[in-house]
PDB file of N, CA and C in Angstrom:
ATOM      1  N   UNK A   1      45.160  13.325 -28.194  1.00  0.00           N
ATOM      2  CA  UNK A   1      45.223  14.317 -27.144  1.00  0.00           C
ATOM      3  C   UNK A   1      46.651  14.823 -27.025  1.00  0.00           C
ATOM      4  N   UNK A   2      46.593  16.225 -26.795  1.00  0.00           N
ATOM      5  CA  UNK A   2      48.025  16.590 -26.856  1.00  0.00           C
ATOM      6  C   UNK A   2      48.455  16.314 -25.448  1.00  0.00           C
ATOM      7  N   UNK A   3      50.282  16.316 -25.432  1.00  0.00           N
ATOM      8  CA  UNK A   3      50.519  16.376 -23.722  1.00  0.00           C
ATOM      9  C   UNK A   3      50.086  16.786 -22.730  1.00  0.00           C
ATOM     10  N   UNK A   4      49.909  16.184 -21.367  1.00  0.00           N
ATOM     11  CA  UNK A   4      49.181  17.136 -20.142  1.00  0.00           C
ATOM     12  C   UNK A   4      50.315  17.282 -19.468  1.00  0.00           C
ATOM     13  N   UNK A   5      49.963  18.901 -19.135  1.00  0.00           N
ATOM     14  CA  UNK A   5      51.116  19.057 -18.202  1.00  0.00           C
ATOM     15  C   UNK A   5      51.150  18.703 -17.062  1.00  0.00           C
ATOM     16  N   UNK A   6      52.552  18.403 -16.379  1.00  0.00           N
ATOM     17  CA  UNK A   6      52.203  18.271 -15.057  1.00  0.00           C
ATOM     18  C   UNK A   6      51.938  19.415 -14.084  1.00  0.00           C
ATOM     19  N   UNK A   7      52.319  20.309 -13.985  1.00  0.00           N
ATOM     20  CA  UNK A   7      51.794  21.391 -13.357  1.00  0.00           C
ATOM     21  C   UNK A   7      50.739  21.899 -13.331  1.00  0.00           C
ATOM     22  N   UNK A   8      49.962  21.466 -14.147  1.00  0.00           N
ATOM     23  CA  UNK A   8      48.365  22.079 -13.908  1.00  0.00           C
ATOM     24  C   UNK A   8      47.341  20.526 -13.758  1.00  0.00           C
ATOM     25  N   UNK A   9      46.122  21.139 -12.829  1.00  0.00           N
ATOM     26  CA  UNK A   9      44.907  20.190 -12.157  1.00  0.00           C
ATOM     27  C   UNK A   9      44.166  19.743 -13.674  1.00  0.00           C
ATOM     28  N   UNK A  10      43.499  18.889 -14.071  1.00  0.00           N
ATOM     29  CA  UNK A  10      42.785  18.804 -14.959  1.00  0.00           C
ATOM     30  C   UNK A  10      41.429  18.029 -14.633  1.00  0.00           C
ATOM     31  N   UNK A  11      40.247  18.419 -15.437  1.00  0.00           N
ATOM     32  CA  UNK A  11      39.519  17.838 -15.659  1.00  0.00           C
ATOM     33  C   UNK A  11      38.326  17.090 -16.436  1.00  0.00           C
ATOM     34  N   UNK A  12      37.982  16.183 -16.935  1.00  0.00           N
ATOM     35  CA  UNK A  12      37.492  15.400 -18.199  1.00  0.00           C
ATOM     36  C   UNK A  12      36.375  14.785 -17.536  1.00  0.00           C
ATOM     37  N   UNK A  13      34.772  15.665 -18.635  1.00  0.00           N
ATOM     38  CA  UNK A  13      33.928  14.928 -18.183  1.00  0.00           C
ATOM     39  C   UNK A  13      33.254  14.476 -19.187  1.00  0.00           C
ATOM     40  N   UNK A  14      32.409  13.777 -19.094  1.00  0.00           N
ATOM     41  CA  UNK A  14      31.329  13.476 -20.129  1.00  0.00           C
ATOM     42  C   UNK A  14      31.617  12.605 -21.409  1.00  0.00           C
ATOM     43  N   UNK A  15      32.684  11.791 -20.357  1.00  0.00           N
ATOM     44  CA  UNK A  15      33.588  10.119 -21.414  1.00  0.00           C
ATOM     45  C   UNK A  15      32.503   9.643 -22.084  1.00  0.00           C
ATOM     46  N   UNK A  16      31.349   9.219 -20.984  1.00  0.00           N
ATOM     47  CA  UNK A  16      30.436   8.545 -21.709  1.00  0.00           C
ATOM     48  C   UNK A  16      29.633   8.932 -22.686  1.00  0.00           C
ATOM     49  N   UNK A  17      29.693  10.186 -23.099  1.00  0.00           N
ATOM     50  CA  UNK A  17      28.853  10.754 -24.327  1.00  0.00           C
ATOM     51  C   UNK A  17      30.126  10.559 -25.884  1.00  0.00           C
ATOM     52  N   UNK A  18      31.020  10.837 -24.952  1.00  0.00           N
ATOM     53  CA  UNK A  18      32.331  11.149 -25.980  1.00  0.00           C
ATOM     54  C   UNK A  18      33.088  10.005 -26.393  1.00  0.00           C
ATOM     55  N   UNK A  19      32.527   8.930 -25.653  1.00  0.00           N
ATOM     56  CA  UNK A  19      33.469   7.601 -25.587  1.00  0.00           C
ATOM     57  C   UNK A  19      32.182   6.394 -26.101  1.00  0.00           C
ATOM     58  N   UNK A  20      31.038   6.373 -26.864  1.00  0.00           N
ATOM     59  CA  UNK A  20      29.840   5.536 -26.746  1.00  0.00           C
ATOM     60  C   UNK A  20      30.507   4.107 -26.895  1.00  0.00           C
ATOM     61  N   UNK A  21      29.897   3.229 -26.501  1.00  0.00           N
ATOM     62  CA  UNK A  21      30.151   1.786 -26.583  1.00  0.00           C
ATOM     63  C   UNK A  21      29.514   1.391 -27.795  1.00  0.00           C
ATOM     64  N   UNK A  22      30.399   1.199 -28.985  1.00  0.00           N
ATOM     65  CA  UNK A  22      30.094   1.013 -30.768  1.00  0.00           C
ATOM     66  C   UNK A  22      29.766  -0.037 -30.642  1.00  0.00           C
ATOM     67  N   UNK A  23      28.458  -1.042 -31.292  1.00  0.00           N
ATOM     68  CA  UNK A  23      28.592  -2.122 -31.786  1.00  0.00           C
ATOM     69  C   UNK A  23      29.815  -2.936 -32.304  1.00  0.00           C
ATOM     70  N   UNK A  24      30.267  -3.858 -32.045  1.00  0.00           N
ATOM     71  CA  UNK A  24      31.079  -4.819 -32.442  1.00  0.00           C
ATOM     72  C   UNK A  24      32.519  -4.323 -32.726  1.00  0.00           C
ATOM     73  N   UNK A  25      32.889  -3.382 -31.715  1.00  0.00           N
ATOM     74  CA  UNK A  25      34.370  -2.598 -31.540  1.00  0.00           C
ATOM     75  C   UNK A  25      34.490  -2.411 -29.905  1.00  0.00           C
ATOM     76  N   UNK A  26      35.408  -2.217 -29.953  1.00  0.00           N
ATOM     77  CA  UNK A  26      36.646  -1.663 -28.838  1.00  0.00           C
ATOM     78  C   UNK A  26      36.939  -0.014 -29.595  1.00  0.00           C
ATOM     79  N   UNK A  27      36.904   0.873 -28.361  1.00  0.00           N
ATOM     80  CA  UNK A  27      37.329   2.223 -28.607  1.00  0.00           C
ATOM     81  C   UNK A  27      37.743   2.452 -27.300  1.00  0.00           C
ATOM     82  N   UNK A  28      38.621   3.762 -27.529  1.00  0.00           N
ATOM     83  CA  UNK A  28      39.598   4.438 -26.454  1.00  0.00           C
ATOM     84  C   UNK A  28      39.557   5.728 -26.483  1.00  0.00           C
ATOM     85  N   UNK A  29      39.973   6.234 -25.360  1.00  0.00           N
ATOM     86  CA  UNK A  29      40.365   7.630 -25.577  1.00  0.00           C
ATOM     87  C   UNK A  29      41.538   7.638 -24.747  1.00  0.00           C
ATOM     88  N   UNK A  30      42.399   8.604 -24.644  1.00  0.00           N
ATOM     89  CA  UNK A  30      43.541   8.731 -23.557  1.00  0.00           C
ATOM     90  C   UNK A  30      43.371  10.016 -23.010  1.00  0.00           C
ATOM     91  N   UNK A  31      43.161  10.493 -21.796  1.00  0.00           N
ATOM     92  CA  UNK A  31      42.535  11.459 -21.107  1.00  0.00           C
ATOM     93  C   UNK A  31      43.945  12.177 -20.476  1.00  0.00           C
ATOM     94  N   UNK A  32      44.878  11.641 -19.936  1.00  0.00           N
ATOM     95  CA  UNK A  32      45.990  12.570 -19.113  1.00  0.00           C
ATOM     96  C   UNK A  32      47.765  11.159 -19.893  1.00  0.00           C
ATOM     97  N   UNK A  33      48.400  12.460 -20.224  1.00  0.00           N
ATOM     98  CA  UNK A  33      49.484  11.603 -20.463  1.00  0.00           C
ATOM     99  C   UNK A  33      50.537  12.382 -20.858  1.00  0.00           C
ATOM    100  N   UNK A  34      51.418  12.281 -19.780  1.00  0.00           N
ATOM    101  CA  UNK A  34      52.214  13.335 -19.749  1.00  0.00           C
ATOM    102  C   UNK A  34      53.678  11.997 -19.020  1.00  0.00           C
ATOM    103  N   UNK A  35      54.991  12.349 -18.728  1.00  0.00           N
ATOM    104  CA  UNK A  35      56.332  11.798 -17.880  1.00  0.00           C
ATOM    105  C   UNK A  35      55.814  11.044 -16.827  1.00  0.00           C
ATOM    106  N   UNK A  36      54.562  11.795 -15.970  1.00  0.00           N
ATOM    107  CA  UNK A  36      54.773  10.592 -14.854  1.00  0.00           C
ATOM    108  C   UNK A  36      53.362   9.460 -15.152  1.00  0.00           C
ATOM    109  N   UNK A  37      51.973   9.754 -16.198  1.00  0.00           N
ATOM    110  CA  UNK A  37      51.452   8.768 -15.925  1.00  0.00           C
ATOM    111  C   UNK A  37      49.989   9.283 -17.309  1.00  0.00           C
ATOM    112  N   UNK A  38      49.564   7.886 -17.525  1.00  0.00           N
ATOM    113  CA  UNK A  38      49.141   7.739 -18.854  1.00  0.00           C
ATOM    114  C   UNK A  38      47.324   7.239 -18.578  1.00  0.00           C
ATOM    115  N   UNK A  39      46.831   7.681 -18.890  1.00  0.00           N
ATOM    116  CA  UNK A  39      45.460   7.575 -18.232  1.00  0.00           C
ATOM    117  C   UNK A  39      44.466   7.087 -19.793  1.00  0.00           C
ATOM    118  N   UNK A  40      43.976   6.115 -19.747  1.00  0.00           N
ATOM    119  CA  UNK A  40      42.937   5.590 -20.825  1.00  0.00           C
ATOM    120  C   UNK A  40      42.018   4.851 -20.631  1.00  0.00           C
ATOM    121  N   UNK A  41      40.668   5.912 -21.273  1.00  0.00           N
ATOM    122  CA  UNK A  41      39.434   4.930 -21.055  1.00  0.00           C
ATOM    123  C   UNK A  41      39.326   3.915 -22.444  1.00  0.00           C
ATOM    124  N   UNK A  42      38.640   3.260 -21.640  1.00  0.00           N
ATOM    125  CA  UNK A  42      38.189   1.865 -23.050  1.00  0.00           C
ATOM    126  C   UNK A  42      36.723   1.841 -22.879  1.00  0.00           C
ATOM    127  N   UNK A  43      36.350   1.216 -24.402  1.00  0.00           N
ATOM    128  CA  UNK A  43      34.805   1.271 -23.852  1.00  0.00           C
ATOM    129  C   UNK A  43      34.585  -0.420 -25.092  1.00  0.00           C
ATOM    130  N   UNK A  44      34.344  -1.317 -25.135  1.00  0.00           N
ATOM    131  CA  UNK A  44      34.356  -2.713 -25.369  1.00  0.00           C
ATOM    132  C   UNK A  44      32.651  -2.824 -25.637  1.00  0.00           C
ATOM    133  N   UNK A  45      32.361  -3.676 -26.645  1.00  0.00           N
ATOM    134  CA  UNK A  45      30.901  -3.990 -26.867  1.00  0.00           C
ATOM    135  C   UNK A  45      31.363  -5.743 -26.838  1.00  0.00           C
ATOM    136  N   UNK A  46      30.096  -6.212 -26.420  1.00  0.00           N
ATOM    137  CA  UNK A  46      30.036  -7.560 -25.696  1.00  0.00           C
ATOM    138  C   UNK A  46      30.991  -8.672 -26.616  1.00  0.00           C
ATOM    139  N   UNK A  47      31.619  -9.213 -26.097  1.00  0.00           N
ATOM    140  CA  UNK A  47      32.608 -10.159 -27.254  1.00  0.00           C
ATOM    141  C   UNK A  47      33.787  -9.917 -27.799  1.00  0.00           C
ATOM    142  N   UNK A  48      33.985  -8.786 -27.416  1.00  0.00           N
ATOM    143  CA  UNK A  48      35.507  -7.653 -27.921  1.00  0.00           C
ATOM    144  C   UNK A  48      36.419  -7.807 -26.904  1.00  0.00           C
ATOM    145  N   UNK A  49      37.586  -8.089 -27.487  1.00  0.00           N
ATOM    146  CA  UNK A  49      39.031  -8.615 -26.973  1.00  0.00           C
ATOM    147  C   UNK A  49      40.136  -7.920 -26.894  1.00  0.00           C
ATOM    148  N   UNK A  50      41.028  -7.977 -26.036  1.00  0.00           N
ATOM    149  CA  UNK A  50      41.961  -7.350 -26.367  1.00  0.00           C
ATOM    150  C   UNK A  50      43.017  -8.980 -26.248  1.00  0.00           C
ATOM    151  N   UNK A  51      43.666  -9.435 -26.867  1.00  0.00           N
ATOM    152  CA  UNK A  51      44.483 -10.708 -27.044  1.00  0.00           C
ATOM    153  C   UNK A  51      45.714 -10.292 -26.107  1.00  0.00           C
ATOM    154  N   UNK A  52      45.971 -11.737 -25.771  1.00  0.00           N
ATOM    155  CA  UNK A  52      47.486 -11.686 -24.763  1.00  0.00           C
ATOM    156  C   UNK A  52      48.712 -10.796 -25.141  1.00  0.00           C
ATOM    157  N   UNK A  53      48.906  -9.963 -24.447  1.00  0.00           N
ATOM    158  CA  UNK A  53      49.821  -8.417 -24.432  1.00  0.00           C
ATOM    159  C   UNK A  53      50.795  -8.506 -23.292  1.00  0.00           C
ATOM    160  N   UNK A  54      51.379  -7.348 -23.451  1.00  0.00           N
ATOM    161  CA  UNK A  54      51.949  -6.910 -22.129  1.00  0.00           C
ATOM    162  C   UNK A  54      51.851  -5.670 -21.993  1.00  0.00           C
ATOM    163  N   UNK A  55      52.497  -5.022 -21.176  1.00  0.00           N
ATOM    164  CA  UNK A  55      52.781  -3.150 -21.583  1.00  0.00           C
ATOM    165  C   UNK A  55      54.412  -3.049 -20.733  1.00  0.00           C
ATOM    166  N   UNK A  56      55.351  -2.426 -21.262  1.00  0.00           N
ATOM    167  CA  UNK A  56      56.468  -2.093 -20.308  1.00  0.00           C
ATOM    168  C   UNK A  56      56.508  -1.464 -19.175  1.00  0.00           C
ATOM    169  N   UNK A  57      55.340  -0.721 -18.859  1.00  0.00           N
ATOM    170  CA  UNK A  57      55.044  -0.295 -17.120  1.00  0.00           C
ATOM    171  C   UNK A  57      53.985  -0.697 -16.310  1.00  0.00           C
ATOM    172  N   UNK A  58      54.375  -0.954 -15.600  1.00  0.00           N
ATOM    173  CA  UNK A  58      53.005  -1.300 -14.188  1.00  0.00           C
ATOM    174  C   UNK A  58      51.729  -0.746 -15.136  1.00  0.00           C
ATOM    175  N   UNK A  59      50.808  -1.148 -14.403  1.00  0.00           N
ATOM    176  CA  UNK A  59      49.336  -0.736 -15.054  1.00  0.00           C
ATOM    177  C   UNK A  59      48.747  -1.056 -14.095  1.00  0.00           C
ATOM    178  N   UNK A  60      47.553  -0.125 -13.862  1.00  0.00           N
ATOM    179  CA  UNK A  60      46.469  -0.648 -13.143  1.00  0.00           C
ATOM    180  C   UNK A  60      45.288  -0.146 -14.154  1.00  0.00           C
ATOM    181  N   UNK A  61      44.350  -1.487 -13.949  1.00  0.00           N
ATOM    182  CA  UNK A  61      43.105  -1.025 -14.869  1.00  0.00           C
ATOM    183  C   UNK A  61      42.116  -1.048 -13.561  1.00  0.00           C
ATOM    184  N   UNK A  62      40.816  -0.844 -13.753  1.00  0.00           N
ATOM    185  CA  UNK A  62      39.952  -0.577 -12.464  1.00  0.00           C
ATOM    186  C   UNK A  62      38.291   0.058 -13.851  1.00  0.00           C
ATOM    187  N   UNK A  63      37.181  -1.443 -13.244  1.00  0.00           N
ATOM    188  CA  UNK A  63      36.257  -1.458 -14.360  1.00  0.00           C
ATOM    189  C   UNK A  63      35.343  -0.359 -13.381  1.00  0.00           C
ATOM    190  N   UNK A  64      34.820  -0.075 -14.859  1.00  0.00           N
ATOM    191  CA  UNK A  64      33.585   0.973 -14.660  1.00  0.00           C
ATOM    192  C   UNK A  64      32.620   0.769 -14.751  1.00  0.00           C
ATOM    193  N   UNK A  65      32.056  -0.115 -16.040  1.00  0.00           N
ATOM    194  CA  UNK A  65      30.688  -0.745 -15.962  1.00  0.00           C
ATOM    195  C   UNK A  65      30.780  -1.989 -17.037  1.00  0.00           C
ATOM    196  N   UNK A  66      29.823  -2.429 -16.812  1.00  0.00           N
ATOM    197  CA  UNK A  66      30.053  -4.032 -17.283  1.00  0.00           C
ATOM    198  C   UNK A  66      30.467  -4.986 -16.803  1.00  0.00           C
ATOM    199  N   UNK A  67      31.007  -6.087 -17.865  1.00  0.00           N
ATOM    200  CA  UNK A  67      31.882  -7.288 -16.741  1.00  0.00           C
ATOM    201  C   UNK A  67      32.732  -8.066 -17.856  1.00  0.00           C
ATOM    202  N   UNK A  68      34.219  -7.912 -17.807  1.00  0.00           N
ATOM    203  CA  UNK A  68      34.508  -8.536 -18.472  1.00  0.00           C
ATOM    204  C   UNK A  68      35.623  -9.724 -18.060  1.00  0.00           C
ATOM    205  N   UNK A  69      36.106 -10.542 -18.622  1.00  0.00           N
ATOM    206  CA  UNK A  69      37.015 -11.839 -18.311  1.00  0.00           C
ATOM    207  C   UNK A  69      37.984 -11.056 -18.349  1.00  0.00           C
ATOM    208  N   UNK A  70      38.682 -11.231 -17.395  1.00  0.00           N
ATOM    209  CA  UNK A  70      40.706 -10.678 -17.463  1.00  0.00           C
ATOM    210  C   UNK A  70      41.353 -12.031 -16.873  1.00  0.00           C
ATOM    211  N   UNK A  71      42.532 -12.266 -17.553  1.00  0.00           N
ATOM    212  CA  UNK A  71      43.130 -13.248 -17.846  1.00  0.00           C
ATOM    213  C   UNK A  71      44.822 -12.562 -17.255  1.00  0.00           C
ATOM    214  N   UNK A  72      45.400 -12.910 -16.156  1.00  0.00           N
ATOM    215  CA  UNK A  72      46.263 -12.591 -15.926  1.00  0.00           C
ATOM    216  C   UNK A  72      47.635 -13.726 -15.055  1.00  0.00           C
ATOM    217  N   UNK A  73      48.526 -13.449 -14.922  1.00  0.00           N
ATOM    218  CA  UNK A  73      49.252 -14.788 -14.284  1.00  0.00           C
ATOM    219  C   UNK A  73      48.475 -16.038 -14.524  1.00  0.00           C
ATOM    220  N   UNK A  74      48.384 -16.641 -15.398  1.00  0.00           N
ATOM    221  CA  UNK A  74      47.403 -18.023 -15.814  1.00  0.00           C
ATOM    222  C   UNK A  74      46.347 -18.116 -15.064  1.00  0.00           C
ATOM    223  N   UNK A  75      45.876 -17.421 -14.382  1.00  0.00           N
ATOM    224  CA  UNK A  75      44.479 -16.835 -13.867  1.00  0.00           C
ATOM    225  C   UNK A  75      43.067 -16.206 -14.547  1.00  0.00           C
ATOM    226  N   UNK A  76      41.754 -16.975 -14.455  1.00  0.00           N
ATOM    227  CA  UNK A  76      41.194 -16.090 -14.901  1.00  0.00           C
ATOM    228  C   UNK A  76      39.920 -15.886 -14.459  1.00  0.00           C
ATOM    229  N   UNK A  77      39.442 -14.313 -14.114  1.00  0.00           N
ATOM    230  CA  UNK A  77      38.792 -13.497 -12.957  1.00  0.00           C
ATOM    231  C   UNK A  77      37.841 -12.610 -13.901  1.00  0.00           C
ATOM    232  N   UNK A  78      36.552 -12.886 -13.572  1.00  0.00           N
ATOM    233  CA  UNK A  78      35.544 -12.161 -13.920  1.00  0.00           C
ATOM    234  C   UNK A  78      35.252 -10.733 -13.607  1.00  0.00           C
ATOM    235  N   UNK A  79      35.571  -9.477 -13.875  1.00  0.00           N
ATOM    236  CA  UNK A  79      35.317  -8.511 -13.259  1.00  0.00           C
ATOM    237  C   UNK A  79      34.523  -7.544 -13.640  1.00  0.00           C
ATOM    238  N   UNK A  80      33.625  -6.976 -12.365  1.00  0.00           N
ATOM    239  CA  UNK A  80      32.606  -6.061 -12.790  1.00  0.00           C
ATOM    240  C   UNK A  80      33.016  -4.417 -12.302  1.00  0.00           C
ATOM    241  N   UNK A  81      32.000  -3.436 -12.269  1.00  0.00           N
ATOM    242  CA  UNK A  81      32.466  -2.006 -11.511  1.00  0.00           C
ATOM    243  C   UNK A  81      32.836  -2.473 -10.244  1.00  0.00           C
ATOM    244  N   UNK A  82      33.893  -1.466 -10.329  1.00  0.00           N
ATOM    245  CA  UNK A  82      34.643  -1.147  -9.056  1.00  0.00           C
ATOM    246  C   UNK A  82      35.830  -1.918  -9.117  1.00  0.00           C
ATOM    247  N   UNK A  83      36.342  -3.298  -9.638  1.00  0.00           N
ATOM    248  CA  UNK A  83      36.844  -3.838  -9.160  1.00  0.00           C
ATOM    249  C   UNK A  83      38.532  -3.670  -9.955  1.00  0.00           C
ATOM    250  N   UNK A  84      39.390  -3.927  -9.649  1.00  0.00           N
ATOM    251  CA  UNK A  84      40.661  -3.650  -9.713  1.00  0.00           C
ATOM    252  C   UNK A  84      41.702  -4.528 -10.259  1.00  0.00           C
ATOM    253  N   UNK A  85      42.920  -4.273 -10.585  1.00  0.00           N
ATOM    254  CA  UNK A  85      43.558  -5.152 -11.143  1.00  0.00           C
ATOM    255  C   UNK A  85      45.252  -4.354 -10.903  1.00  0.00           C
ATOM    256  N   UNK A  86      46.100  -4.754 -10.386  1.00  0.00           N
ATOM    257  CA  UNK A  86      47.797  -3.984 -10.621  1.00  0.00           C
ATOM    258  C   UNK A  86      47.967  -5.018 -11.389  1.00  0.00           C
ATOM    259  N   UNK A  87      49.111  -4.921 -12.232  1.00  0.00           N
ATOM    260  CA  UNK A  87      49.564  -5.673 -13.353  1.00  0.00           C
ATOM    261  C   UNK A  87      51.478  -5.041 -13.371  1.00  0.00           C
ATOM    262  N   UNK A  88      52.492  -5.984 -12.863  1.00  0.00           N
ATOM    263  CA  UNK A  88      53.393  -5.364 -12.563  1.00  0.00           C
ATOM    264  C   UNK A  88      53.998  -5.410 -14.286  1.00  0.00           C
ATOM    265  N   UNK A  89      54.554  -4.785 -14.488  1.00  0.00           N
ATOM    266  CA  UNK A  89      55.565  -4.334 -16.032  1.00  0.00           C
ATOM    267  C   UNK A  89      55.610  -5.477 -16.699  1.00  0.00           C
ATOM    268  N   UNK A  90      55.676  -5.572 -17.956  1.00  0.00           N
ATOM    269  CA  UNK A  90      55.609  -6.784 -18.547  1.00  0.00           C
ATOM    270  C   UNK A  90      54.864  -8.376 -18.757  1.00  0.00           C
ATOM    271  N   UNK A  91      53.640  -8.531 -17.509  1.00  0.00           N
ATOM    272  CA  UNK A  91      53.437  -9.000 -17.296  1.00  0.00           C
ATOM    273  C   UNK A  91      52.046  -9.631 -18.498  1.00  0.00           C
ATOM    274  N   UNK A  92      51.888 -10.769 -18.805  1.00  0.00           N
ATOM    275  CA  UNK A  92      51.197 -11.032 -19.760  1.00  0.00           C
ATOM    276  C   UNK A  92      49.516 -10.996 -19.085  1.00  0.00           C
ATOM    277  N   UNK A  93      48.411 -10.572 -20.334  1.00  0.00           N
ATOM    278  CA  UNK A  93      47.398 -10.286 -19.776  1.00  0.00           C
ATOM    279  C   UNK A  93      46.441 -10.418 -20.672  1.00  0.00           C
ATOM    280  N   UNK A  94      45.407 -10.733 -20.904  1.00  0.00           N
ATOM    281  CA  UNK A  94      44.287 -10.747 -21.921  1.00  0.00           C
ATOM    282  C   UNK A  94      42.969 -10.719 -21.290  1.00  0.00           C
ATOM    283  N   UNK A  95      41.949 -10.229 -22.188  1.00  0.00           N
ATOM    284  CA  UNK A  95      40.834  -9.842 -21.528  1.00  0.00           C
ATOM    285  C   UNK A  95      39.762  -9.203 -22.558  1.00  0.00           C
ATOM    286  N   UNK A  96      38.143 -10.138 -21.881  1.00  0.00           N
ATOM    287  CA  UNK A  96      36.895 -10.194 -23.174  1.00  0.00           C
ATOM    288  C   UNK A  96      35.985  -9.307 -22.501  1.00  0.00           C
ATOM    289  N   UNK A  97      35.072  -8.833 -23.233  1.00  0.00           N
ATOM    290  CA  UNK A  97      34.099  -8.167 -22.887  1.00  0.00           C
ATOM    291  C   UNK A  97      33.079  -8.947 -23.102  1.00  0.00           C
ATOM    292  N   UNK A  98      32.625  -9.660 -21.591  1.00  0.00           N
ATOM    293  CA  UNK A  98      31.209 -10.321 -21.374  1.00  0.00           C
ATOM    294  C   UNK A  98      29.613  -9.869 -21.492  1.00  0.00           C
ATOM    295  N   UNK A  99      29.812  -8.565 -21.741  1.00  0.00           N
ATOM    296  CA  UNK A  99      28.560  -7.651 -21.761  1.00  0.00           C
ATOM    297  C   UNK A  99      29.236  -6.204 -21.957  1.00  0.00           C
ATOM    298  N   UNK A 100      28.266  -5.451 -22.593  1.00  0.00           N
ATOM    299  CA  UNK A 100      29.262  -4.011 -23.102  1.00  0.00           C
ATOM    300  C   UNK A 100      29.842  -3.222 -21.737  1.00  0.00           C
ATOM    301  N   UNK A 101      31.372  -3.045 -21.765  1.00  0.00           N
ATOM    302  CA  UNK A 101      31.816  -2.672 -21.000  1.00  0.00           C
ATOM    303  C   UNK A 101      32.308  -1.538 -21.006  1.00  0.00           C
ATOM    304  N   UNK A 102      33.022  -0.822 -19.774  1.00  0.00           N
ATOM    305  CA  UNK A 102      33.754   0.451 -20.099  1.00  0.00           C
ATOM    306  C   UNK A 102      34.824   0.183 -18.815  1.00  0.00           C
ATOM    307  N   UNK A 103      36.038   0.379 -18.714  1.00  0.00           N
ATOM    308  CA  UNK A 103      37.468   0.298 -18.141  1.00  0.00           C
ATOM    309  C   UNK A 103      38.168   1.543 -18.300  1.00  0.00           C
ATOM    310  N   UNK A 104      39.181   2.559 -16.699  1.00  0.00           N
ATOM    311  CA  UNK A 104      40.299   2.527 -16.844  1.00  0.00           C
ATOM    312  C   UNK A 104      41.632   2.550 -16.961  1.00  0.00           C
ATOM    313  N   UNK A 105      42.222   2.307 -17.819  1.00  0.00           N
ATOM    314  CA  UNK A 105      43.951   2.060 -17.864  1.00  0.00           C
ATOM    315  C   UNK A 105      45.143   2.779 -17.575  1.00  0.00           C
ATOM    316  N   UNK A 106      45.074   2.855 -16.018  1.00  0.00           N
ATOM    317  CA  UNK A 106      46.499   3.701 -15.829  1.00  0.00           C
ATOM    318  C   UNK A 106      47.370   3.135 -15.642  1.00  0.00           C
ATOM    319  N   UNK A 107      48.415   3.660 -16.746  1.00  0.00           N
ATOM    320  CA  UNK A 107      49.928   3.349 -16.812  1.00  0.00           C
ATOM    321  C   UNK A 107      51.244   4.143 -16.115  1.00  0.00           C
ATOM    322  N   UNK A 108      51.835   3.728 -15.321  1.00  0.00           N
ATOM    323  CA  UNK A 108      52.606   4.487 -14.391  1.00  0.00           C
ATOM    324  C   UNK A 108      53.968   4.685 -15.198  1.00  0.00           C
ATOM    325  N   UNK A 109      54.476   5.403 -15.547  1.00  0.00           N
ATOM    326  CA  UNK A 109      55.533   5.912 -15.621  1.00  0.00           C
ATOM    327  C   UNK A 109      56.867   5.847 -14.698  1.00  0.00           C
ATOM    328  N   UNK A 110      57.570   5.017 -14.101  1.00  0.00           N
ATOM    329  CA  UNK A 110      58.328   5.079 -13.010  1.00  0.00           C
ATOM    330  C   UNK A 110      59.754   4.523 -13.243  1.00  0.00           C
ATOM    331  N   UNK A 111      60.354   4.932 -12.501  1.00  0.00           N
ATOM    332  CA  UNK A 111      61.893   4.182 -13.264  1.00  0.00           C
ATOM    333  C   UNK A 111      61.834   3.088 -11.628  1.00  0.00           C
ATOM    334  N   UNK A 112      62.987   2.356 -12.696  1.00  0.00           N
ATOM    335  CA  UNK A 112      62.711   0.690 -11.508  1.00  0.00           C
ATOM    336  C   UNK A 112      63.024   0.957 -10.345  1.00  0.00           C
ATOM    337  N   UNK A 113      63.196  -0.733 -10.015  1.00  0.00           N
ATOM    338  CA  UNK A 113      63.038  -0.699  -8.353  1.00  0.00           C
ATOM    339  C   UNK A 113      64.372  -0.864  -7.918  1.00  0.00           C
TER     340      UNK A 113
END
């Protein structure tokens, strides 16, 4: 996807036709990503991982459907739609897909505190 600007409203529909949940993969798309903030759907088929990471900015992920294990501060929390997650900068994180899922991933752009 090319840059989004910030000056103009946008809108993206129809992830779920454009985004299908593949057998035995993890897929993405990145929908808005521009200086102040980075927007990505995921879409996970049952058993698909993403292994212990970090990212250099805050993140919030927030599930859409499914339920998968997220693994965060030596914590680990089952989550289905709706439910939420902040993840401050750097912070280590891993997370399975318990049933085919879809998540997602906004990354904030911000200079520190």
């Amino acid at each position: 996807m090319a840059r989004t600007p910030t000056d103009r409203s946008l809108v993206v529909s129809g992830l779920a036709e454009a985004l299908p949940i593949s057998t035995a993969a993890t897929t993405s798309r990145s929908l808005v990503d521009n200086d102040h903030v980075r927007v990505v759907t995921f879409a996970f088929d049952t058993g698909e991982q993403l292994t212990e990471h970090t990212a250099a900015m805050p993140v919030v992920v927030q599930m859409i459907a499914g339920t998968v294990r997220f693994e965060v501060i030596g914590e680990t929390h089952d989550l289905g739609p709706g439910d939420c997650v902040y993840l401050a900068a750097k912070e280590p994180h891993s997370l399975e897909a318990l049933e085919p899922s879809r998540l997602s991933l906004v990354m904030l752009r911000v200079g520190g505190d």
